[in-house]
Protein backbone atom coordinates (compact mmCIF):
# COMPACT_ATOMS: atom_id res chain seq x y z
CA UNK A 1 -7.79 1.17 -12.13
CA UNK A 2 -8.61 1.78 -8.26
CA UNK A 3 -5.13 1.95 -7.73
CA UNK A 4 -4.72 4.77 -10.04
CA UNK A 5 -7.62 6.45 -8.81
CA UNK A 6 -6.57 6.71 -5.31
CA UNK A 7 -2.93 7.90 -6.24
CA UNK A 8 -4.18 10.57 -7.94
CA UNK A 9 -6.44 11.77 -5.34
CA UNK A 10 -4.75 11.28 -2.55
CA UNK A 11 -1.31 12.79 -1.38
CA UNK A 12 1.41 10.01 -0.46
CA UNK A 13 1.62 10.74 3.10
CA UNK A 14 -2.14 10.58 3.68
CA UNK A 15 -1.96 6.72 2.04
CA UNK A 16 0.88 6.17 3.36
CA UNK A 17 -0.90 7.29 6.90
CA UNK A 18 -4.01 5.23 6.07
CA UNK A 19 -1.92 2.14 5.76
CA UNK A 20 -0.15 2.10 8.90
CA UNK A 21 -2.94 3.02 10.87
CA UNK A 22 -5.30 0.11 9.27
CA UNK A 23 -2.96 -2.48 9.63
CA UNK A 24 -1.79 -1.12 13.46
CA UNK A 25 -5.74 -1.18 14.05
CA UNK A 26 -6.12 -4.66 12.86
CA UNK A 27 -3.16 -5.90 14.87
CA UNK A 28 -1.37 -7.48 11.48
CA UNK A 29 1.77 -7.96 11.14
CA UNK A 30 3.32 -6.00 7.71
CA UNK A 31 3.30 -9.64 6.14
CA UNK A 32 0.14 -10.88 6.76
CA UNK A 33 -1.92 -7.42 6.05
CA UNK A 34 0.36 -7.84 2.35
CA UNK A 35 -1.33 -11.09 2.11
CA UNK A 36 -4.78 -10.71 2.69
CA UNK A 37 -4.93 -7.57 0.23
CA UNK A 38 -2.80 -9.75 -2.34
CA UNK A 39 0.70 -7.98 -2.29
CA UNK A 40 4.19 -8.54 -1.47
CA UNK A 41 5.08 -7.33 2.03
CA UNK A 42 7.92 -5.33 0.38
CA UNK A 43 5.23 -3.74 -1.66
CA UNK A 44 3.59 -2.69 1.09
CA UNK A 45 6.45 -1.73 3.16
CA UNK A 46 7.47 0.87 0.33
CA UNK A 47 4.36 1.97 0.32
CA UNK A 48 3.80 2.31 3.20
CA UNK A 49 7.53 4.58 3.79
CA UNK A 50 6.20 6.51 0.85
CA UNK A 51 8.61 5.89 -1.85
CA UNK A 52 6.99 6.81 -4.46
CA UNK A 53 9.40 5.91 -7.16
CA UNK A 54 8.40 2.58 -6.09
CA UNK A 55 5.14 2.89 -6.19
CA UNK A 56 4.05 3.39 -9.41
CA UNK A 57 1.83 1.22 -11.09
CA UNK A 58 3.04 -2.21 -11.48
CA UNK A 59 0.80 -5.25 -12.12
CA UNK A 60 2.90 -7.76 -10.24
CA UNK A 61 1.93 -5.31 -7.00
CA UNK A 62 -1.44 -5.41 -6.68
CA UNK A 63 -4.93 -7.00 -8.48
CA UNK A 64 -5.74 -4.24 -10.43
C-alpha cells in the first residue's frame, strides 16, 4: 500500500535519488541498507538504477 503510494507520487528519479543519498548518508553498504528495510539487494539495486519495469509491485520485494 505505501509502496504504491509513493510510486505514484513521486517521479522515479527523485526515489531513485532519495535512495542513494539515504543509504550514502548512512554509510551502508547496498546489501545491508536491503536488509534492514527487508529487501533483496538486487531489489534495491534496480531500484535504485531506476528500472522501472522492475519495479513494479511485487510482494516478494518489499513488506507491503
Amino acid at each position: 500500500m505505501l509502496y504504491n503510494l509513493i510510486m505514484e507520487v513521486l517521479p522515479m528519479q527523485d526515489i531513485q535519488d532519495i535512495l542513494i543519498k539515504k543509504r550514502k548518508d548512512l554509510g551502508l553498504s547496498l546489501r545491508n541498507a536491503a536488509k534492514l528495510i527487508g529487501i533483496s539487494h538486487s531489489y534495491l539495486s534496480t531500484l535504485e538504477k531506476g528500472d522501472r519495469k522492475s519495479t513494479r509491485l511485487n510482494s516478494s520485494h518489499h513488506p507491503d
